[in-house]
PDB file of N, CA and C in Angstrom:
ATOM      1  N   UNK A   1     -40.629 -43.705  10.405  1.00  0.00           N
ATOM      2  CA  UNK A   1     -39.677 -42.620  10.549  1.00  0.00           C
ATOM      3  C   UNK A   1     -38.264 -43.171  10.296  1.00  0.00           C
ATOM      4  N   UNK A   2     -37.318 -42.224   9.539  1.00  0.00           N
ATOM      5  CA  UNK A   2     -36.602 -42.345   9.570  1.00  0.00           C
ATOM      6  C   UNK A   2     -35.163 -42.390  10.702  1.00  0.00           C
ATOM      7  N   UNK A   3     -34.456 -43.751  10.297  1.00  0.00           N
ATOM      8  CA  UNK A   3     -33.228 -43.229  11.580  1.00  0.00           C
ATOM      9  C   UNK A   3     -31.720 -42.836  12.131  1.00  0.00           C
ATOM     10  N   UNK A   4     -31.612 -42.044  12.378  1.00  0.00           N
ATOM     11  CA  UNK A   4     -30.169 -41.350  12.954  1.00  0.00           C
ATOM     12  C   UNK A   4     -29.555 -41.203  11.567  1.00  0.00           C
ATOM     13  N   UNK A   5     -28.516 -41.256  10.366  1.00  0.00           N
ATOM     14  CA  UNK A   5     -27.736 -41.150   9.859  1.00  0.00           C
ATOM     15  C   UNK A   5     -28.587 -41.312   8.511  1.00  0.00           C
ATOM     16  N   UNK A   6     -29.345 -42.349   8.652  1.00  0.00           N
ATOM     17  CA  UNK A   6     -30.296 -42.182   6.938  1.00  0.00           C
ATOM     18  C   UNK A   6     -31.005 -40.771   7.029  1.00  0.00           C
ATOM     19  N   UNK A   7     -31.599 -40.359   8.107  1.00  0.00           N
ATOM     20  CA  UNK A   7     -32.721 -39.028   7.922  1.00  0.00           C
ATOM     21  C   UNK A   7     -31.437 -38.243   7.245  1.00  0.00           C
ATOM     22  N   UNK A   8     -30.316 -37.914   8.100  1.00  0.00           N
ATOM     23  CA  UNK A   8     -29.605 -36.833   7.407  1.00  0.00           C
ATOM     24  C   UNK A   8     -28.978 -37.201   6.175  1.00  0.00           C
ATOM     25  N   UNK A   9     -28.895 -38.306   5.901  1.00  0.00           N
ATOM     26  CA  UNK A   9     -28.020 -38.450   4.825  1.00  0.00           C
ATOM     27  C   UNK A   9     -28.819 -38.325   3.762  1.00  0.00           C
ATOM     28  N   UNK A  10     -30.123 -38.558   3.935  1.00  0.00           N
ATOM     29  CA  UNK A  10     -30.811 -38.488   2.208  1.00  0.00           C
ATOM     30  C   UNK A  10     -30.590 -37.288   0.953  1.00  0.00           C
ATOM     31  N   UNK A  11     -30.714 -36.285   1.581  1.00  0.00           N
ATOM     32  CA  UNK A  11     -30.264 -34.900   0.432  1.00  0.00           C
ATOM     33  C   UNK A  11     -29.297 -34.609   0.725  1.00  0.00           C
ATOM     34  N   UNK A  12     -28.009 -35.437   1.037  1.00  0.00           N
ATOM     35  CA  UNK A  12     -26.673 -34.813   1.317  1.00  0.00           C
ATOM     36  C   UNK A  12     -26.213 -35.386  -0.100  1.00  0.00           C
ATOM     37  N   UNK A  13     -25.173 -34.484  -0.539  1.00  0.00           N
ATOM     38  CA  UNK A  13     -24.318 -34.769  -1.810  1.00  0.00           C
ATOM     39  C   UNK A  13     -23.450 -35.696  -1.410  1.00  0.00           C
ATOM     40  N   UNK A  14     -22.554 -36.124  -2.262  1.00  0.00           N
ATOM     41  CA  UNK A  14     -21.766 -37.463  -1.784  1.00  0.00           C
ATOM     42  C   UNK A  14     -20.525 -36.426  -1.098  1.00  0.00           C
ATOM     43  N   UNK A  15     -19.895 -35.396  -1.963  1.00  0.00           N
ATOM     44  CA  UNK A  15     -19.188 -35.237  -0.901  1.00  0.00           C
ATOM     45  C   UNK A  15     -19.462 -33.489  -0.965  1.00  0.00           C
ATOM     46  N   UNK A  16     -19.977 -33.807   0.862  1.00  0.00           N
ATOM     47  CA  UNK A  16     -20.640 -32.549   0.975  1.00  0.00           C
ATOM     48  C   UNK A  16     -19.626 -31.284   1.664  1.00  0.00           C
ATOM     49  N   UNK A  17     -18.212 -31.721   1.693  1.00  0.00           N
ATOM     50  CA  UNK A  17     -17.554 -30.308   1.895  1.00  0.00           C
ATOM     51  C   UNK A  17     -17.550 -29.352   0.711  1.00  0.00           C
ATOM     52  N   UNK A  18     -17.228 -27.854   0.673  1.00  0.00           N
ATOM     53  CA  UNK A  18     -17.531 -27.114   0.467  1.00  0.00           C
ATOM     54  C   UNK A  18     -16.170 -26.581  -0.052  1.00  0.00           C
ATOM     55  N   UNK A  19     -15.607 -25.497  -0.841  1.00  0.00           N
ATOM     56  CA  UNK A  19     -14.480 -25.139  -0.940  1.00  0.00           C
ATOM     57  C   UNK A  19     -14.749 -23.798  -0.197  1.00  0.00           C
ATOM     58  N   UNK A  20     -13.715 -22.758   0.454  1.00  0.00           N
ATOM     59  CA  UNK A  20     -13.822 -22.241   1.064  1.00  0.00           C
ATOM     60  C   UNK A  20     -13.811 -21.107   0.587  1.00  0.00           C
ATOM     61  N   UNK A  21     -14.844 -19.965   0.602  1.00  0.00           N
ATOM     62  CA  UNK A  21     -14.798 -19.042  -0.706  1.00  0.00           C
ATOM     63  C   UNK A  21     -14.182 -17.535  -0.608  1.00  0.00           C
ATOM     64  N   UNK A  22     -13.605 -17.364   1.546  1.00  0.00           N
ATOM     65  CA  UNK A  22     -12.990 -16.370   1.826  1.00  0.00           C
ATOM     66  C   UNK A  22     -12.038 -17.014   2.549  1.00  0.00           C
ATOM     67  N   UNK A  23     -10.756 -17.586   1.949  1.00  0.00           N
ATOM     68  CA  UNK A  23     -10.045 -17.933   3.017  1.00  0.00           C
ATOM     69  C   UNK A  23      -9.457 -17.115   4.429  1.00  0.00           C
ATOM     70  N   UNK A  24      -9.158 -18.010   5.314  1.00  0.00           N
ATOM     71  CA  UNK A  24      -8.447 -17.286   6.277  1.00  0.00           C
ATOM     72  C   UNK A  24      -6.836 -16.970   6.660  1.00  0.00           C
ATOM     73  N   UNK A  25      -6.612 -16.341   7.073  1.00  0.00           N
ATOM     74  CA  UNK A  25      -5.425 -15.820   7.393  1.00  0.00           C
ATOM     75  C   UNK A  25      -4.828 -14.762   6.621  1.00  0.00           C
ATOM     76  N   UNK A  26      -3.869 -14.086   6.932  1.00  0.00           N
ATOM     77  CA  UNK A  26      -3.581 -12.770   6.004  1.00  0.00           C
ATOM     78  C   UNK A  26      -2.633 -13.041   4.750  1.00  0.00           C
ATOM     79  N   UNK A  27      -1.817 -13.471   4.395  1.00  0.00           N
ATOM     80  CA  UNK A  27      -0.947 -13.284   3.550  1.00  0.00           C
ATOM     81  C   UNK A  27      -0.836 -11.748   3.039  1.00  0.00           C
ATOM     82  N   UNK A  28      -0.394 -11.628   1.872  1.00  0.00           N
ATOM     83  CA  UNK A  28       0.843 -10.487   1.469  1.00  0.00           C
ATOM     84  C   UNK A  28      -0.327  -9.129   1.082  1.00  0.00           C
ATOM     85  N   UNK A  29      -1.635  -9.869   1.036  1.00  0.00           N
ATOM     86  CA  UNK A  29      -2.805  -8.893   0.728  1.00  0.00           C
ATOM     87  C   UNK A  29      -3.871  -8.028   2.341  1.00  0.00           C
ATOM     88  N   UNK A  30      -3.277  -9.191   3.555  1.00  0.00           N
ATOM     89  CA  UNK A  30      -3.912  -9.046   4.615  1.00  0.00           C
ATOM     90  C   UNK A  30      -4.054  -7.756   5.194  1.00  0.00           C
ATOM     91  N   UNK A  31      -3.014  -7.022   5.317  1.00  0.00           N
ATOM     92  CA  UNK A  31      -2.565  -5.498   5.768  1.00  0.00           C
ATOM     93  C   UNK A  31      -2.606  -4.448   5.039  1.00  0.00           C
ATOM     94  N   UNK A  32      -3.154  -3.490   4.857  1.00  0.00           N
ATOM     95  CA  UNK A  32      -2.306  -2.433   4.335  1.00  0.00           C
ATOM     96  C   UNK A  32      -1.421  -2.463   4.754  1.00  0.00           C
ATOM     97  N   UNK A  33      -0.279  -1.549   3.372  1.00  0.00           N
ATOM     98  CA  UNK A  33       1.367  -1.556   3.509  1.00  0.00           C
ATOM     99  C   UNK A  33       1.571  -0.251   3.706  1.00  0.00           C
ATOM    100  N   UNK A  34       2.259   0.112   4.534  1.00  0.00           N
ATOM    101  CA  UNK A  34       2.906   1.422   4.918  1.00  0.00           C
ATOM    102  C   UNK A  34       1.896   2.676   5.073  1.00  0.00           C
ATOM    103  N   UNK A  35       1.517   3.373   4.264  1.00  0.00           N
ATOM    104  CA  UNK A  35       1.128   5.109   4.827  1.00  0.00           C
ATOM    105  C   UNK A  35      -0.282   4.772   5.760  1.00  0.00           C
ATOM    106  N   UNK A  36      -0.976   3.905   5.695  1.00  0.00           N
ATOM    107  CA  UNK A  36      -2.104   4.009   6.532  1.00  0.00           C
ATOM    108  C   UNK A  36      -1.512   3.641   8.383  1.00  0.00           C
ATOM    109  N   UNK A  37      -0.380   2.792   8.431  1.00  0.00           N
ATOM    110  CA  UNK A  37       0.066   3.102  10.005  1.00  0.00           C
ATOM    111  C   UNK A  37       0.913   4.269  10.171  1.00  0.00           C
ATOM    112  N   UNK A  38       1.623   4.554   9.176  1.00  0.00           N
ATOM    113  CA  UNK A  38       2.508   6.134   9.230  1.00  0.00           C
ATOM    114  C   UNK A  38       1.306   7.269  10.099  1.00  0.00           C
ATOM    115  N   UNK A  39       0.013   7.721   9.590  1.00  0.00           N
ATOM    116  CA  UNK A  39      -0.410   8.535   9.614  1.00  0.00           C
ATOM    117  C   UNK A  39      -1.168   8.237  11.154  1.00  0.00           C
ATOM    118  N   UNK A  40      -1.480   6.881  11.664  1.00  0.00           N
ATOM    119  CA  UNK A  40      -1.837   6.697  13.032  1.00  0.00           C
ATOM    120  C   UNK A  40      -1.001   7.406  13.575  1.00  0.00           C
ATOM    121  N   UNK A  41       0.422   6.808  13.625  1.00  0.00           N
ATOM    122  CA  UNK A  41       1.794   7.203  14.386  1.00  0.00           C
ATOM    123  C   UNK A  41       1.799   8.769  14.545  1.00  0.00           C
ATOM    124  N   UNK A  42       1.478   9.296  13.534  1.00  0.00           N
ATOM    125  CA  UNK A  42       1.809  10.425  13.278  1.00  0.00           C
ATOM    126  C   UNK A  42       0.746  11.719  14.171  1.00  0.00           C
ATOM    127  N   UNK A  43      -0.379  11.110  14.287  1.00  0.00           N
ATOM    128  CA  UNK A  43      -1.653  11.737  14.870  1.00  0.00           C
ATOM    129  C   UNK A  43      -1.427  11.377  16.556  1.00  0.00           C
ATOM    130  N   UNK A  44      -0.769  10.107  16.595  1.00  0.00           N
ATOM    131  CA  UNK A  44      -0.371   9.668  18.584  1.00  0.00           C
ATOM    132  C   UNK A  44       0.517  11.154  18.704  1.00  0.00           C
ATOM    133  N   UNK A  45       1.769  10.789  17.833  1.00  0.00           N
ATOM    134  CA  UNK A  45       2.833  12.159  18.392  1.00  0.00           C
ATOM    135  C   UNK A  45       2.302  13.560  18.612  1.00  0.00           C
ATOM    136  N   UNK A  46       1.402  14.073  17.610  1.00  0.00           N
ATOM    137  CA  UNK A  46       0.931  15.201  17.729  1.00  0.00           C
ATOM    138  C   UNK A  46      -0.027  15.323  18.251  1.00  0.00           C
ATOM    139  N   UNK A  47      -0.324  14.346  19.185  1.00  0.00           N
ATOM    140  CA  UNK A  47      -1.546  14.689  20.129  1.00  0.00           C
ATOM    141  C   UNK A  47      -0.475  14.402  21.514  1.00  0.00           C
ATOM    142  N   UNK A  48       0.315  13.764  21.423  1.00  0.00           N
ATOM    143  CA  UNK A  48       1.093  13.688  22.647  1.00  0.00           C
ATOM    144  C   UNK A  48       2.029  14.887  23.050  1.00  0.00           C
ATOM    145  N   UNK A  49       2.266  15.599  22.172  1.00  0.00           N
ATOM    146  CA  UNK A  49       3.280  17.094  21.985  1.00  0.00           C
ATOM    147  C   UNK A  49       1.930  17.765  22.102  1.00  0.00           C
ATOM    148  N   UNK A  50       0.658  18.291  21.772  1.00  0.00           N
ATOM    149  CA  UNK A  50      -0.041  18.951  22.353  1.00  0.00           C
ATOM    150  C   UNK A  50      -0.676  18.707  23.646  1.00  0.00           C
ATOM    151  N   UNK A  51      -0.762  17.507  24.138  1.00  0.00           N
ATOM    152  CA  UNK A  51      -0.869  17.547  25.657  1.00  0.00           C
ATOM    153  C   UNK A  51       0.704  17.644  26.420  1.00  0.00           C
ATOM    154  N   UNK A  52       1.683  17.425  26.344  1.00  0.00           N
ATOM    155  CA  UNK A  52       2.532  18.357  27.227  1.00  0.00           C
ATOM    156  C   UNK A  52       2.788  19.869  27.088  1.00  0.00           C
ATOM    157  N   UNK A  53       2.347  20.440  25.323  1.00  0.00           N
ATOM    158  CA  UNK A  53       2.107  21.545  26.104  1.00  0.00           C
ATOM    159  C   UNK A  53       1.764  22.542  26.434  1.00  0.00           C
ATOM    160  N   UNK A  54       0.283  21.897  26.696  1.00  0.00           N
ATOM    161  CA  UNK A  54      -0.697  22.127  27.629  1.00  0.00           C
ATOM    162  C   UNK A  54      -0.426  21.902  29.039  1.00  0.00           C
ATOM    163  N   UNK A  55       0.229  21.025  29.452  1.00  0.00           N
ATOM    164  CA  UNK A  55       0.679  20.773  30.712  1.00  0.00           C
ATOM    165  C   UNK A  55       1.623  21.728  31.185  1.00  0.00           C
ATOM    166  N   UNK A  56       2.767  22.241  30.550  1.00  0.00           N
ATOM    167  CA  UNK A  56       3.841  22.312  30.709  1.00  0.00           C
ATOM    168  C   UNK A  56       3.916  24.419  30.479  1.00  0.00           C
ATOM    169  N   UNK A  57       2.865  24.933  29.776  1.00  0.00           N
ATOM    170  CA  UNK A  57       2.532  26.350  30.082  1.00  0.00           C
ATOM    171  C   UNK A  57       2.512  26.939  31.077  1.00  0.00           C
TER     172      UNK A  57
END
């Protein structure tokens, strides 16, 4: 039997890192830009102006 570092090393490539094929972190592509948080914002207010008033009748 093979031991500790030869077993794994036999079908390993010489250099077995990998390039990374989804990097991480966001850059300038990470977010949508502008109208997709506009229209959140926009759905909080008008649900917040229809519950006061509902309250406030």
């Amino acid at each position: 039997m093979a031991d500790g570092d030869d077993f794994y090393s036999r079908d390993r490539p010489d250099e077995p890192e990998l390039e990374e094929d989804r990097p991480r972190g966001g850059g300038p592509d990470g977010r949508p830009q502008g109208g997709h948080h506009l229209w959140i914002w926009w759905l909080v207010a008008a649900a917040v102006i229809l519950i006061l008033f509902f309250i406030f009748i």
